[in-house]
Protein backbone atom coordinates (compact mmCIF):
# COMPACT_ATOMS: atom_id res chain seq x y z
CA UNK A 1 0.00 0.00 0.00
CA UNK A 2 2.57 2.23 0.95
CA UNK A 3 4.13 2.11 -2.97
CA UNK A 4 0.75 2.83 -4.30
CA UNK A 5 0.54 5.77 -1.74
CA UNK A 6 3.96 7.11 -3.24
CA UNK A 7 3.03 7.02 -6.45
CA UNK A 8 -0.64 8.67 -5.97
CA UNK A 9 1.26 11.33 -4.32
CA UNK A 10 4.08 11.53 -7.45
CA UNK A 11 0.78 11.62 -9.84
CA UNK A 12 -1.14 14.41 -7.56
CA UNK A 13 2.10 16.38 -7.44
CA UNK A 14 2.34 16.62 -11.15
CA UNK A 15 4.71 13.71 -12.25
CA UNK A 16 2.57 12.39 -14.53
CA UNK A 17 4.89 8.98 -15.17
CA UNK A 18 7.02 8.43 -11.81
CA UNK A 19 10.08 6.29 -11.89
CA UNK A 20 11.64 4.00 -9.12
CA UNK A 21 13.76 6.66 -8.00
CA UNK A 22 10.50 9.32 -7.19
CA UNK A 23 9.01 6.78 -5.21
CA UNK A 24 11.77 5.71 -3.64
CA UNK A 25 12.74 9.31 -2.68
CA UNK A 26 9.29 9.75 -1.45
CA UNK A 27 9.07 7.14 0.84
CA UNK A 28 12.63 7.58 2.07
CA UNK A 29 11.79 11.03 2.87
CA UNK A 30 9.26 9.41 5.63
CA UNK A 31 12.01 6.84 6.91
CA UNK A 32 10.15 4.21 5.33
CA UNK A 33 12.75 1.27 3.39
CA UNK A 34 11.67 0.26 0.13
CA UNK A 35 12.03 -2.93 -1.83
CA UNK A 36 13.12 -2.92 -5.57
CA UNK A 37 10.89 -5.40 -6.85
CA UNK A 38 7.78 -4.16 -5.19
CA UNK A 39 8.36 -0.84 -6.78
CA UNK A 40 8.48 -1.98 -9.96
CA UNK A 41 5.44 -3.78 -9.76
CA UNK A 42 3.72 -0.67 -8.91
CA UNK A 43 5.29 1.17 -11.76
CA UNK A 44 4.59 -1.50 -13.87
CA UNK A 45 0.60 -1.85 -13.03
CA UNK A 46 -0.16 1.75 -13.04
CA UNK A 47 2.34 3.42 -15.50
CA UNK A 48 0.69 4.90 -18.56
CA UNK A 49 -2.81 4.18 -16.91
CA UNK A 50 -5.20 7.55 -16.10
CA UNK A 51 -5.26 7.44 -12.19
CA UNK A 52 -8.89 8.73 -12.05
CA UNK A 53 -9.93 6.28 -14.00
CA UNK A 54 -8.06 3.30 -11.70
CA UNK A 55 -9.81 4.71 -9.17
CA UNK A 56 -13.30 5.03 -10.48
CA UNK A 57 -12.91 1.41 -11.18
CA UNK A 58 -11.80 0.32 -8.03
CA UNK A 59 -14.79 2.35 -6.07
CA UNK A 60 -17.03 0.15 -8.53
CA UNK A 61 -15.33 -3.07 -7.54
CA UNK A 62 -15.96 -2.17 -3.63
CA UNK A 63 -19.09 -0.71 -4.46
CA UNK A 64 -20.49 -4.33 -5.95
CA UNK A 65 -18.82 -6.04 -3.17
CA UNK A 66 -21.04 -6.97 0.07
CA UNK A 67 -20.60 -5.35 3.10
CA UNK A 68 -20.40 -8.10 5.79
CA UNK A 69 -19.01 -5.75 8.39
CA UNK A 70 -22.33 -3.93 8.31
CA UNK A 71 -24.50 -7.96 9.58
CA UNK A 72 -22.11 -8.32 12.02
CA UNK A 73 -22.43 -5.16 13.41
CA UNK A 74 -25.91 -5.26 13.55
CA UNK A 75 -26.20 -8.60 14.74
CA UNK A 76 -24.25 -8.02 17.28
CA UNK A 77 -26.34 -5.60 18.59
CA UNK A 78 -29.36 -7.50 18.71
CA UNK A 79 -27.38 -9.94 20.60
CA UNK A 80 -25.83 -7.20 22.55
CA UNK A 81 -29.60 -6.42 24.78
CA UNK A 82 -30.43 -9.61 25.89
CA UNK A 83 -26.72 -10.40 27.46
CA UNK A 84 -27.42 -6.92 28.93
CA UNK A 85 -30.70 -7.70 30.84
CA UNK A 86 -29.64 -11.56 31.27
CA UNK A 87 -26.37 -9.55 33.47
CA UNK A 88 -28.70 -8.20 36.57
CA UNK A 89 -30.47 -11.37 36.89
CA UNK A 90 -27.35 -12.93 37.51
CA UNK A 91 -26.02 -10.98 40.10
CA UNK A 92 -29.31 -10.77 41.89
CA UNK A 93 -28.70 -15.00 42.38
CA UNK A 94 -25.42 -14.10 43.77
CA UNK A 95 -26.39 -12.22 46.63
């Protein structure tokens, strides 16, 4: 994530076609080490490609996906009350 992240901010900054060595100054500018071959990966998969439209495809990929975090929440919830007012009763058999 963290190569991506360089090279959106090469892109936003005006580099329309970063290298290795923007992203690498990038992230060494933040301490963080970087690894050859995941660079060029990055390069490779996104150079000559329109970022907006990567990203316009990728919100359309999440956006199709389910959302199982929302159930669980919610289910969780429901299951939430009853442990709630089963809690009282239980200490009220202590005493």
């Amino acid at each position: 994530m963290r190569y991506v992240a360089a090279y959106l901010l090469a892109v936003l900054g005006g580099n329309e076609r970063p290298n290795s060595k923007d992203l690498k100054k990038i992230l060494d500018s933040v301490g963080i080490e970087t690894d050859d071959e995941r660079i060029n990966k990055v390069i490779g998969e996104l150079n000559g490609k329109n970022i907006e439209e990567v990203i316009a495809q990728g919100n359309g990929k999440l956006a199709s996906m389910p959302a199982g975090g929302a159930v669980a929440v919610s289910a969780g919830a429901s299951s939430a009350a009853p442990a709630t007012g089963a809690a009282p009763a239980a200490a009220e058999e202590k005493k």
